[in-house]
C-alpha atoms as a PDB file:
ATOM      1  CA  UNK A   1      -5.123 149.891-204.158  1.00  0.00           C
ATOM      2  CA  UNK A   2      -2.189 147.269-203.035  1.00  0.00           C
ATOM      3  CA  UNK A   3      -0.107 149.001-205.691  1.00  0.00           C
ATOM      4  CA  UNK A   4      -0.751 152.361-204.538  1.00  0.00           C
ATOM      5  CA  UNK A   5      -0.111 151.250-201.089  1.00  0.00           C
ATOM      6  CA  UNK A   6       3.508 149.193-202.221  1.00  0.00           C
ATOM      7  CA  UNK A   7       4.338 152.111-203.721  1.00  0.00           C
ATOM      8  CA  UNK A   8       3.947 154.610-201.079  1.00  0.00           C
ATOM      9  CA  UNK A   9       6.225 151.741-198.758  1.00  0.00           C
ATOM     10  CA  UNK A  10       8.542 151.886-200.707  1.00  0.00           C
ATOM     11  CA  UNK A  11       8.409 155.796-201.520  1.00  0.00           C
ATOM     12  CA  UNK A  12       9.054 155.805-197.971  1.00  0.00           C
ATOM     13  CA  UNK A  13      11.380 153.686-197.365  1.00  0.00           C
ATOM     14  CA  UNK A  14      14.054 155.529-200.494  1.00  0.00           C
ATOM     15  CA  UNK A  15      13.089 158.423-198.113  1.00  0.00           C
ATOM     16  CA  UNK A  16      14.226 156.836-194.787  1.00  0.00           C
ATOM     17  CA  UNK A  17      17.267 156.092-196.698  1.00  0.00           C
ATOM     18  CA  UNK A  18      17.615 158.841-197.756  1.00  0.00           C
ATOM     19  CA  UNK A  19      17.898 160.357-194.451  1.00  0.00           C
ATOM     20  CA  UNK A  20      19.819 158.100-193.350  1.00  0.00           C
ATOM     21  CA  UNK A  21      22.799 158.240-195.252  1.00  0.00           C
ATOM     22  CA  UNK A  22      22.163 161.805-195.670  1.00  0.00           C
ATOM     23  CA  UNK A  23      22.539 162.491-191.776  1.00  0.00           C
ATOM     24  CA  UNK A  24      25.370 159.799-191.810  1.00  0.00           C
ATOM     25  CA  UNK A  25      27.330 161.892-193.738  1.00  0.00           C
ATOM     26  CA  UNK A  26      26.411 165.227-191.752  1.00  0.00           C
ATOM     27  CA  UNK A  27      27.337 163.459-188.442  1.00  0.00           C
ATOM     28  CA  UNK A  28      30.824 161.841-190.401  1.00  0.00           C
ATOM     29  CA  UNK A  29      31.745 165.534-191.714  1.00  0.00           C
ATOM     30  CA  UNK A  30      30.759 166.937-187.691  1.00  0.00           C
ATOM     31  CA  UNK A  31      32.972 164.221-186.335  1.00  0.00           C
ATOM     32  CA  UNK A  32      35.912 165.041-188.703  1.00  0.00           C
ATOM     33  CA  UNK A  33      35.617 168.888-188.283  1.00  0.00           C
ATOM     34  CA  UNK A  34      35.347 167.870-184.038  1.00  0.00           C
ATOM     35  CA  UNK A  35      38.719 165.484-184.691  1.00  0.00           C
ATOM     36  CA  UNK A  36      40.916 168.426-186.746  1.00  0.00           C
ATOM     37  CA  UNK A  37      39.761 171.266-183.952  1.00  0.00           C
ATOM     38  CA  UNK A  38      41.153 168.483-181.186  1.00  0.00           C
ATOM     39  CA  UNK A  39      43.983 168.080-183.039  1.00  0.00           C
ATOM     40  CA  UNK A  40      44.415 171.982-183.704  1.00  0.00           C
ATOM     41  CA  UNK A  41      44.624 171.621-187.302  1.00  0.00           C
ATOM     42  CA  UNK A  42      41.390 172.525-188.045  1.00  0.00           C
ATOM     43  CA  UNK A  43      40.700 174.759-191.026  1.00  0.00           C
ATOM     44  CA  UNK A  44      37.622 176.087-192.600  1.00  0.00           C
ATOM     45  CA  UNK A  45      39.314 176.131-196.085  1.00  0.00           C
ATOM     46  CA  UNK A  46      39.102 171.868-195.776  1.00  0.00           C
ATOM     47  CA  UNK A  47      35.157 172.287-195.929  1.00  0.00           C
ATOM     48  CA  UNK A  48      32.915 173.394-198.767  1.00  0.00           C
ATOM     49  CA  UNK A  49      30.318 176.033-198.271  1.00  0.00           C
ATOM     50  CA  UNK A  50      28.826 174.554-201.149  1.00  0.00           C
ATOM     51  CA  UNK A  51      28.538 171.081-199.622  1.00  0.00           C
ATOM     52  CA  UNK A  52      27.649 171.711-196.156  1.00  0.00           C
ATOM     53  CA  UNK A  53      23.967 171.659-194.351  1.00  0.00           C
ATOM     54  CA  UNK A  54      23.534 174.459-192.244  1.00  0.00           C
ATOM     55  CA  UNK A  55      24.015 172.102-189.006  1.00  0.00           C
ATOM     56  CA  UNK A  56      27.529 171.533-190.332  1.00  0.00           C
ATOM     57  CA  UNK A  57      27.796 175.753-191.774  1.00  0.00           C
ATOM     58  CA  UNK A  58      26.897 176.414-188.115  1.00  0.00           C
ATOM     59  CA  UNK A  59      29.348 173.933-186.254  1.00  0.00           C
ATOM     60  CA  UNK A  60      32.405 175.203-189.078  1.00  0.00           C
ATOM     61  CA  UNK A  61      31.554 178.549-187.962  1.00  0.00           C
ATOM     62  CA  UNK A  62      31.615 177.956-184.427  1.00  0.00           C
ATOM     63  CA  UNK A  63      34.955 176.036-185.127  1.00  0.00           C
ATOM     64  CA  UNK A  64      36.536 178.802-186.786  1.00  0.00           C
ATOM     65  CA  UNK A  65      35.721 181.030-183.916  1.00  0.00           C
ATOM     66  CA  UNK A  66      36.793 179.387-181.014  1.00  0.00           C
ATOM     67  CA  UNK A  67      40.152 178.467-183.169  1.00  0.00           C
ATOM     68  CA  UNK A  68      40.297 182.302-183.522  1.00  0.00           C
ATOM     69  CA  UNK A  69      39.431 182.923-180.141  1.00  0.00           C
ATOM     70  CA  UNK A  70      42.144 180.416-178.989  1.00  0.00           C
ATOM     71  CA  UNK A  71      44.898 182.408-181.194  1.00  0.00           C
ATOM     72  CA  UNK A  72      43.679 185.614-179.730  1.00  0.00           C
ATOM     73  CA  UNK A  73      44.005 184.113-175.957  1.00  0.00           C
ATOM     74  CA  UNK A  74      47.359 182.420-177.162  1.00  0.00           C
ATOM     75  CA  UNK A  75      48.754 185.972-178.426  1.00  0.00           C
ATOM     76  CA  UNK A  76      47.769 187.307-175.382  1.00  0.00           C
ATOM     77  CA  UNK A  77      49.580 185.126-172.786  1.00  0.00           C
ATOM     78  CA  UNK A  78      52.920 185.299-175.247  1.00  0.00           C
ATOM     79  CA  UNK A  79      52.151 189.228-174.137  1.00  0.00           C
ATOM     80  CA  UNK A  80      52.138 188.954-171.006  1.00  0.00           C
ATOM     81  CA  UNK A  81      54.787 186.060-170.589  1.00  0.00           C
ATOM     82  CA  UNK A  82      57.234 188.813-172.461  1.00  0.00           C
ATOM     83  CA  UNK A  83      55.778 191.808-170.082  1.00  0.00           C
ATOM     84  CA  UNK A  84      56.369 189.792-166.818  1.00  0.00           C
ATOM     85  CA  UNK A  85      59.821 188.525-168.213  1.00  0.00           C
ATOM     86  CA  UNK A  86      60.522 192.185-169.329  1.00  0.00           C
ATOM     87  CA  UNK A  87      59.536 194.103-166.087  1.00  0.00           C
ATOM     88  CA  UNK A  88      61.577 190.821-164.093  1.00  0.00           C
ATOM     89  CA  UNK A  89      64.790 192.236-166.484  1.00  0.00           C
ATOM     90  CA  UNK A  90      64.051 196.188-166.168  1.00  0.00           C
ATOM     91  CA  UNK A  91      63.431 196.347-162.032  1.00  0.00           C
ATOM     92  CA  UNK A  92      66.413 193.233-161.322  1.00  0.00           C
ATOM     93  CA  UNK A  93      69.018 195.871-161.134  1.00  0.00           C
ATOM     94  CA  UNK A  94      67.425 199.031-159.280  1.00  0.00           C
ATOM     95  CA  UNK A  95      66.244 196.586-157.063  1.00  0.00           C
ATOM     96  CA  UNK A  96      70.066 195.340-156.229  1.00  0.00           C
ATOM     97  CA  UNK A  97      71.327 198.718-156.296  1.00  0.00           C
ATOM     98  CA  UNK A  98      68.613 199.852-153.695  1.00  0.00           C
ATOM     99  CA  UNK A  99      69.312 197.092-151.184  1.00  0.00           C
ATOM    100  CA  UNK A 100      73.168 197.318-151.322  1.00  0.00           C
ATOM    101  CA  UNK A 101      72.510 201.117-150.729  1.00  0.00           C
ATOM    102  CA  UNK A 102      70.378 200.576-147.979  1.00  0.00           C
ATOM    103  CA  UNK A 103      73.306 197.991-146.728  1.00  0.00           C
ATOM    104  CA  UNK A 104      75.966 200.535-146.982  1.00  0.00           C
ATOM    105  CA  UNK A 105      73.739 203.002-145.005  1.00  0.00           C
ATOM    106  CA  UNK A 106      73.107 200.830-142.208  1.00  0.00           C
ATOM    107  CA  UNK A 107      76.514 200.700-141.533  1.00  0.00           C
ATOM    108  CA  UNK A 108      76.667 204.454-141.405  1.00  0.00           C
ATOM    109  CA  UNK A 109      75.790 206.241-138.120  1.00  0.00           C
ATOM    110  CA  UNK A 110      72.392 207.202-137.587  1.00  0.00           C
ATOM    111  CA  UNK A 111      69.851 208.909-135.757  1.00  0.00           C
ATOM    112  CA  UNK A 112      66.761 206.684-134.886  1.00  0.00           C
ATOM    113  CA  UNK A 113      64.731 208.373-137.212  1.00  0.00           C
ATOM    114  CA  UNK A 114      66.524 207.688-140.086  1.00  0.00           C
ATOM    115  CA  UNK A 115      67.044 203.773-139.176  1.00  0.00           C
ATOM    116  CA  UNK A 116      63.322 203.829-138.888  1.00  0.00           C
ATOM    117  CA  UNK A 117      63.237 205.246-142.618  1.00  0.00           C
ATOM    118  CA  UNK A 118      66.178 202.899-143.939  1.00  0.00           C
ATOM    119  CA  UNK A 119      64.002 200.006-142.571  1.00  0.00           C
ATOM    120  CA  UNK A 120      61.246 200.745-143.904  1.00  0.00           C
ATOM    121  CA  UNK A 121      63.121 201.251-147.288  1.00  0.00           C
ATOM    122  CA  UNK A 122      64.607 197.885-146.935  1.00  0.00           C
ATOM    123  CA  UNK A 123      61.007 196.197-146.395  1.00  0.00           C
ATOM    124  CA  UNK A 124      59.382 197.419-149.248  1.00  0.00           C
ATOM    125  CA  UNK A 125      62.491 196.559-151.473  1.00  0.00           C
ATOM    126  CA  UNK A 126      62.333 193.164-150.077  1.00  0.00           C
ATOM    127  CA  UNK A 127      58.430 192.921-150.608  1.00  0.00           C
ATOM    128  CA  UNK A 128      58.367 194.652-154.717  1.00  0.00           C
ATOM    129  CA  UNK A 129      61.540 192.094-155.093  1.00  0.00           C
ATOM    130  CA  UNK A 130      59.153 188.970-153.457  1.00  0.00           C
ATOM    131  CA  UNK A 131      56.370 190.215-155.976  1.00  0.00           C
ATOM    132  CA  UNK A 132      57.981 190.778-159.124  1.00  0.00           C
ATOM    133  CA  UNK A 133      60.235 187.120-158.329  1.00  0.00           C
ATOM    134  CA  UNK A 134      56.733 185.606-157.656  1.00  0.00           C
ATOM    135  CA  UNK A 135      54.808 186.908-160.795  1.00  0.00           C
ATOM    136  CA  UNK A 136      57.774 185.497-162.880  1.00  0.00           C
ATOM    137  CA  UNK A 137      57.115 182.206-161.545  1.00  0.00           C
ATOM    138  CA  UNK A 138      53.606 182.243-161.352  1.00  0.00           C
ATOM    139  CA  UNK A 139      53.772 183.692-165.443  1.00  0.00           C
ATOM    140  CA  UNK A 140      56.494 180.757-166.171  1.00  0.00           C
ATOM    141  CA  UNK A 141      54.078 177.506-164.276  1.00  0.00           C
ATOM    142  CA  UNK A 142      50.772 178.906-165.955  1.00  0.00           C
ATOM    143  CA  UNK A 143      52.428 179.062-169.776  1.00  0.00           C
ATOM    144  CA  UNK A 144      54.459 175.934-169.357  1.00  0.00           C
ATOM    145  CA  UNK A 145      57.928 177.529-169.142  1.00  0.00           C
ATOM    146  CA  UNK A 146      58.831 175.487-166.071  1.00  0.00           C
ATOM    147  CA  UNK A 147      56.928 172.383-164.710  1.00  0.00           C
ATOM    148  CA  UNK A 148      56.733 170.252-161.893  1.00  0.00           C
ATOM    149  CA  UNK A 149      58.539 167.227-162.009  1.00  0.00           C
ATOM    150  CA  UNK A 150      56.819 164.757-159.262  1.00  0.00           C
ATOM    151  CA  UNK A 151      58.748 161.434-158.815  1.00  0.00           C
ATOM    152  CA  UNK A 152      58.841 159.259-155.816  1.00  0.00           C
ATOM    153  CA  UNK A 153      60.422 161.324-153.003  1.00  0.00           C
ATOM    154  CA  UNK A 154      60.713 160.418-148.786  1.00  0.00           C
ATOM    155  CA  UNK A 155      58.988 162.822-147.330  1.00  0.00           C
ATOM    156  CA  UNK A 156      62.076 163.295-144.700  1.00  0.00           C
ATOM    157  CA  UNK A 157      63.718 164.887-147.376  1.00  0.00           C
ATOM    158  CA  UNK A 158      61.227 168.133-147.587  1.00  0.00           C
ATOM    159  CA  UNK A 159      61.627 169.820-144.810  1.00  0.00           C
ATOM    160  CA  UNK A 160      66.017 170.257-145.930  1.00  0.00           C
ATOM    161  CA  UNK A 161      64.942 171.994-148.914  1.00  0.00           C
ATOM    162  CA  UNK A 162      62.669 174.592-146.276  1.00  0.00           C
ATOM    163  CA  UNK A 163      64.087 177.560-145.092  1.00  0.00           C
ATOM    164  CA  UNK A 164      61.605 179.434-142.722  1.00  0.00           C
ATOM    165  CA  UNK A 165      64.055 179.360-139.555  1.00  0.00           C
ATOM    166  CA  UNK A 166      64.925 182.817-140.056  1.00  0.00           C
ATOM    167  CA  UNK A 167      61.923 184.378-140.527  1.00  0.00           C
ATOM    168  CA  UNK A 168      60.696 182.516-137.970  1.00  0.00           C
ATOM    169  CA  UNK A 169      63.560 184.035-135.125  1.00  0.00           C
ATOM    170  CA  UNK A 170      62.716 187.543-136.551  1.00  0.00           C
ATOM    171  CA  UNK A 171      59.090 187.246-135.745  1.00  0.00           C
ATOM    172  CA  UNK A 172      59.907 185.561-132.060  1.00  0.00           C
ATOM    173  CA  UNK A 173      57.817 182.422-133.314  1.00  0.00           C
ATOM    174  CA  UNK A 174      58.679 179.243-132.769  1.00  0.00           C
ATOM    175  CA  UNK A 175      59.013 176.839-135.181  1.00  0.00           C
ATOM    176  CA  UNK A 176      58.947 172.959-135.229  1.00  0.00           C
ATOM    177  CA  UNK A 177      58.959 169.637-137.424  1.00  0.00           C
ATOM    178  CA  UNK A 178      57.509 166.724-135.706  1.00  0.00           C
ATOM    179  CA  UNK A 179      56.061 163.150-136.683  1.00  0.00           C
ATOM    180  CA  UNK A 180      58.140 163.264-140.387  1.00  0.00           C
ATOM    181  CA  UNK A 181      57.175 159.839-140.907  1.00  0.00           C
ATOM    182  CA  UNK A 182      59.748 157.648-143.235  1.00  0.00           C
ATOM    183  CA  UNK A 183      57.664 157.095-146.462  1.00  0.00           C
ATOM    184  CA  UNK A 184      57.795 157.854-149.733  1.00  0.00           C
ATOM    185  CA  UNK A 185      54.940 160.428-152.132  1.00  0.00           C
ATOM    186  CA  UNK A 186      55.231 161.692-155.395  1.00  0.00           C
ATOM    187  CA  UNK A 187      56.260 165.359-155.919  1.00  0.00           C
ATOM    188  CA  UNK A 188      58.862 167.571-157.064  1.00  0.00           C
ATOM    189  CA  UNK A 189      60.811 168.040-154.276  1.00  0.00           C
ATOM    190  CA  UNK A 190      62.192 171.438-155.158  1.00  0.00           C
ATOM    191  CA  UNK A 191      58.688 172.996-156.015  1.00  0.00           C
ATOM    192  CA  UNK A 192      57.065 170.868-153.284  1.00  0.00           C
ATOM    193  CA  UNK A 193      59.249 172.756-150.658  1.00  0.00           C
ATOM    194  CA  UNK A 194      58.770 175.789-151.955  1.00  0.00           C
ATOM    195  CA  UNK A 195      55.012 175.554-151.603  1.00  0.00           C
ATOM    196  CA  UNK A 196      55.369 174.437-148.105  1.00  0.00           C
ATOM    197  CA  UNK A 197      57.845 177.237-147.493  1.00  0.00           C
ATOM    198  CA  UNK A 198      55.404 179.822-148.692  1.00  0.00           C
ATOM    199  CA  UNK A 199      52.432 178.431-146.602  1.00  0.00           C
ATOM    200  CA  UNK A 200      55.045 178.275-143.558  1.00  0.00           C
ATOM    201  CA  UNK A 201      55.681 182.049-144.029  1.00  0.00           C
ATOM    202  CA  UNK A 202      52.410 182.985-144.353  1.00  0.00           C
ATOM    203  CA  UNK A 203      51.696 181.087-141.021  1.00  0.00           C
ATOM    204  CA  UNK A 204      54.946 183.077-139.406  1.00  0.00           C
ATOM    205  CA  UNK A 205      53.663 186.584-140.669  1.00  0.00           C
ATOM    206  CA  UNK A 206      50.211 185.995-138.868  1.00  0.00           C
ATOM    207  CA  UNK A 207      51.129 184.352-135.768  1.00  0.00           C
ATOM    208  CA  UNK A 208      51.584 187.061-133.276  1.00  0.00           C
ATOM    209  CA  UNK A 209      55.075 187.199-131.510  1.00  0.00           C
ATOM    210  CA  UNK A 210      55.596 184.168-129.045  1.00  0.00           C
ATOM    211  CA  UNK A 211      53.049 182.199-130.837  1.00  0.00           C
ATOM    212  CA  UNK A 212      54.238 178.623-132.211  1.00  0.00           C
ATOM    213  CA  UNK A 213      54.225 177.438-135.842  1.00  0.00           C
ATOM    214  CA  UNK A 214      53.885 173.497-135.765  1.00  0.00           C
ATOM    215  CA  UNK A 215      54.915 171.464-138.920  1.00  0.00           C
ATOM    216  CA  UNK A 216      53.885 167.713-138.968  1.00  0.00           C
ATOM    217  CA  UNK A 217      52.649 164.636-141.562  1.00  0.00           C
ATOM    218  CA  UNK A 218      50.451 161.609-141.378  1.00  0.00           C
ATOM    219  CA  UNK A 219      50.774 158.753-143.868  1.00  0.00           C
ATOM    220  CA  UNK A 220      46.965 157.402-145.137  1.00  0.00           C
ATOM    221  CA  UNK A 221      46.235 154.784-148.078  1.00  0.00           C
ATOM    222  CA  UNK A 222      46.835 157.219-150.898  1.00  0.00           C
ATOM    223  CA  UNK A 223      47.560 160.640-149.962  1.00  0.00           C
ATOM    224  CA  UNK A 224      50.308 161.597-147.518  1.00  0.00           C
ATOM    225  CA  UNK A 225      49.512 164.631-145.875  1.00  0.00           C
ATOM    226  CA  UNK A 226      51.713 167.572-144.463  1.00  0.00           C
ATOM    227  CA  UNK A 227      49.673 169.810-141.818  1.00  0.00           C
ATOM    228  CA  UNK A 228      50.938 173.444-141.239  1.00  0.00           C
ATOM    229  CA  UNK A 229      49.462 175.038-137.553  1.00  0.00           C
ATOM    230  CA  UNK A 230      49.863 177.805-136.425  1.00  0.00           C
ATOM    231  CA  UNK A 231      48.505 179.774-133.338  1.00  0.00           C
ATOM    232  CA  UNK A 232      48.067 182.924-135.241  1.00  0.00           C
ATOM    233  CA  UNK A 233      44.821 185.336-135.550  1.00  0.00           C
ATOM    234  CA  UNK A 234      42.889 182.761-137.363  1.00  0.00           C
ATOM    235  CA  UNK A 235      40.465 183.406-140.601  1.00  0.00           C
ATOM    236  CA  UNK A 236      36.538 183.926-140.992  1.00  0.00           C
ATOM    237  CA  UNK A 237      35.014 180.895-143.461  1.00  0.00           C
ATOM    238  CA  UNK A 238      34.652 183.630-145.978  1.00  0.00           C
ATOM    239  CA  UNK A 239      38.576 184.242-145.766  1.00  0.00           C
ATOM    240  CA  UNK A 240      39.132 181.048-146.174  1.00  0.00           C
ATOM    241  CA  UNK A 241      37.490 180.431-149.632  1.00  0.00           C
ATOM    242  CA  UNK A 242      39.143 183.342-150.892  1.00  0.00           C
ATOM    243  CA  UNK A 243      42.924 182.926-149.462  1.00  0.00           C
ATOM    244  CA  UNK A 244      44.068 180.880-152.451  1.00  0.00           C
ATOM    245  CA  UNK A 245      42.549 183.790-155.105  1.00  0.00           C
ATOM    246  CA  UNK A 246      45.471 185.656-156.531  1.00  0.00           C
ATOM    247  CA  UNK A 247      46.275 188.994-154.649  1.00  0.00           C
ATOM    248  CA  UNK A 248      43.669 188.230-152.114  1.00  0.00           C
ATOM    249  CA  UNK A 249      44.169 189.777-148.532  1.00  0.00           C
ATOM    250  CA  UNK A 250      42.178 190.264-145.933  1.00  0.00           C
ATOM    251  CA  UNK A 251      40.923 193.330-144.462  1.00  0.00           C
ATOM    252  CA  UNK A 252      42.194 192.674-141.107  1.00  0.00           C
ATOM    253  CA  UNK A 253      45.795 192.662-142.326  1.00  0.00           C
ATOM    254  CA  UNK A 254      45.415 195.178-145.636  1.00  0.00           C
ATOM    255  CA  UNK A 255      48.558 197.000-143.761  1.00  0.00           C
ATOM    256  CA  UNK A 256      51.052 194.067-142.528  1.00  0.00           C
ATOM    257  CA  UNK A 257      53.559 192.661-145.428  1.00  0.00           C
ATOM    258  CA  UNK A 258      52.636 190.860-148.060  1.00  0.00           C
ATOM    259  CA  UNK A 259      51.246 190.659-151.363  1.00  0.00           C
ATOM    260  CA  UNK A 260      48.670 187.735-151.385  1.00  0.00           C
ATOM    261  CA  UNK A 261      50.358 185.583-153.875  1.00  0.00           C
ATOM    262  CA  UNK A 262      52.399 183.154-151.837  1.00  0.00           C
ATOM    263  CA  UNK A 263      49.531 180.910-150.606  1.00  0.00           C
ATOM    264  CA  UNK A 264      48.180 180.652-154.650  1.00  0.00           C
ATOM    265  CA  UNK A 265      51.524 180.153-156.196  1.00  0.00           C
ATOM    266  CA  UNK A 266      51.390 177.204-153.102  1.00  0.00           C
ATOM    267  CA  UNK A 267      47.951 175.850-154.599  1.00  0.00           C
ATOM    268  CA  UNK A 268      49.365 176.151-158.160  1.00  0.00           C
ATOM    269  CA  UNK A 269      52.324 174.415-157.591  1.00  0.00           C
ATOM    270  CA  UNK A 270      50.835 171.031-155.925  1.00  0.00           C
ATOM    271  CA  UNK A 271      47.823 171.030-158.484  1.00  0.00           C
ATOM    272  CA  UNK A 272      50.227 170.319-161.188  1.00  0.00           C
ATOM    273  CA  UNK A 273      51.299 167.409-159.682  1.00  0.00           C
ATOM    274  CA  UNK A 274      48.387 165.515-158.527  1.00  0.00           C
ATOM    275  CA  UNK A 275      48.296 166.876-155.158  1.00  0.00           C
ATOM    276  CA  UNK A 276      45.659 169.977-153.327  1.00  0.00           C
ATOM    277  CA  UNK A 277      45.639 171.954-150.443  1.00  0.00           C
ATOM    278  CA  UNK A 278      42.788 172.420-147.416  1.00  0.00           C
ATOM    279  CA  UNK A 279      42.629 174.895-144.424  1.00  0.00           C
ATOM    280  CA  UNK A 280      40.586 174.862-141.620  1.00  0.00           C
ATOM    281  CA  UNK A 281      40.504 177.977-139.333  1.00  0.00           C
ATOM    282  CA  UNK A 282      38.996 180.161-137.213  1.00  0.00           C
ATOM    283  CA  UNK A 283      39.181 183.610-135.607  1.00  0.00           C
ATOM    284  CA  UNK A 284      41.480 184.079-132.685  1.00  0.00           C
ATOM    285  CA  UNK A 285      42.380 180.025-132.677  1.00  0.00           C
ATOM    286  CA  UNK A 286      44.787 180.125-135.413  1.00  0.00           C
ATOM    287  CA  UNK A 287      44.305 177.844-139.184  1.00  0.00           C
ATOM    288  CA  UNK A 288      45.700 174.359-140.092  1.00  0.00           C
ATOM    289  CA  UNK A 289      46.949 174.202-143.793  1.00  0.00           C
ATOM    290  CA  UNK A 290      46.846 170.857-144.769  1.00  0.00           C
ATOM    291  CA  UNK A 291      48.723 169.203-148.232  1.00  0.00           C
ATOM    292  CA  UNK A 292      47.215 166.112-149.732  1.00  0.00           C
ATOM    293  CA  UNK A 293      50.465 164.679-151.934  1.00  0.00           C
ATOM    294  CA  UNK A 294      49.822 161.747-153.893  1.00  0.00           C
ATOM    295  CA  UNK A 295      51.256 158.080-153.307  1.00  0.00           C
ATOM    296  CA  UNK A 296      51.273 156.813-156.540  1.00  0.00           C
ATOM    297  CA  UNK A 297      52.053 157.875-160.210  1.00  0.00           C
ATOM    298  CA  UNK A 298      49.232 157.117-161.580  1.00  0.00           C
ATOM    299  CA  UNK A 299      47.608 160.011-158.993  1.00  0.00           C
ATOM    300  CA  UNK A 300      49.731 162.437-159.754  1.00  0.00           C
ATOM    301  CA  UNK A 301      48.350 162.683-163.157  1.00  0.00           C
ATOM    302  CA  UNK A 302      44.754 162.868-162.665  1.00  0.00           C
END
């Protein structure tokens, strides 16, 4: 009976073993396959049907579909990186040609009707010119064509690289930097300004004429932030969840200018260096877009 029962130990311990080394080696060829799809070299021609459990025919399967998967995605952004880039090249000169046109005719004499018209020809040439300009960036940041550079910058430098005064006169809005305090973030200045600058128009082109358009920035432990007020017609909480989408607009201003991409080009450019965007608003008492930039290096890469 003691034999029997040494016998059956030790039957079961082979068997634990067994197991063991038998799952050991599943988990090692799981890991390996998991290292190789990190990597991007993974390649179901490296693994034997022959050999494999079904847990590891099941994760090489899944392997080789998300690696085609990720070609199919990766085809389809070189598509529409050469579509953008194409369209950008096709429209660049009937877009010139219309707006020196519409110069020349300005200068011509005419009835107020037809100044009404060339205006209105001007604006939406300026607006398909803003789009098409901002889908090539947007398509060059998302595939990596361009990318932000932050480095330590003073934050008295940003608003030189802004250029909203214009717009700003237009609109009869005033416009105003105050409390640029003398420290130092890191960003890109050139992309950081040109987020700012796009959140600055947006403020212009819904603050109703003789409203105000305040720029300003507070320094805290590790974010410096940039605040953008404005006294304009304000947004519902629902708006506001939605204004960084791309091509979102509102209802309530379906019919003024614009083509909803300036405030997410804004959000894309400062998430790719560390740094985020807030708003706070509400109807009728205006919205305060606030910019979070990041103090340190090592924050910018998180």
């Amino acid at each position: 009976m003691v034999i029997v029962l040494i016998s059956i130990i030790i039957l079961l311990i082979c068997f634990a073993v067994f197991i063991y080394f038998r799952t050991s080696r599943i988990m090692k060829s799981i890991d390996k396959m998991l290292d190789l799809a990190i990597d991007g070299n993974f390649s179901e021609n490296d693994f034997s049907e022959t050999r494999l459990s079904k847990l590891e025919s099941k994760m090489r399967r899944y392997l080789s579909a998300g690696k085609t998967a990720r070609g199919k995605i990766e085809d389809e952004r070189n598509s529409i990186k050469s579509l953008v880039s194409d369209i950008s090249h096709q429209t660049k000169t009937p877009i010139a040609n219309i707006s020196l046109y519409t110069e020349l005719l300005s200068e011509k004499p005419l009835d107020a009707e037809s100044q009404k018209l060339l205006k209105n020809i001007k604006n939406q040439s300026d607006k398909l010119n803003f789009l098409i300009q901002s889908l090539v960036k947007i398509s060059r940041l998302e595939n990596g064509i361009i990318t932000a550079e932050p480095k330590e910058n003073n934050m008295k430098d940003l608003p030189e690289g802004i250029d909203c005064t214009g717009a700003a006169e237009e609109k009869g809005v005033t416009l105003t930097f105050t409390n640029i305090p003398d420290i130092t973030a890191v960003f890109d200045l050139k992309w950081t300004a040109e987020a700012i600058s796009n959140i600055i128009d947006n403020a212009i082109k819904y603050t109703p004429t003789g409203g105000a358009v305040m720029v300003s920035a507070t320094e805290y432990e590790m974010f410096a932030k940039i605040d953008i007020s404005d006294t304009g017609i304000g947004m519902t909480e629902e708006e506001t969840a939605k204004v960084f989408t791309r091509f979102y607009r509102s209802p309530r201003v379906h019919n003024d200018r614009g083509v909803g991409i300036g405030l997410y080009l804004a959000r894309e450019i400062l998430s790719r260096q560390g740094g985020y965007i807030k708003v706070r608003s509400e109807i009728g008492h205006g919205s305060t877009f606030s910019v979070f930039l990041p103090k340190t290096a090592n924050l910018s890469k998180l």
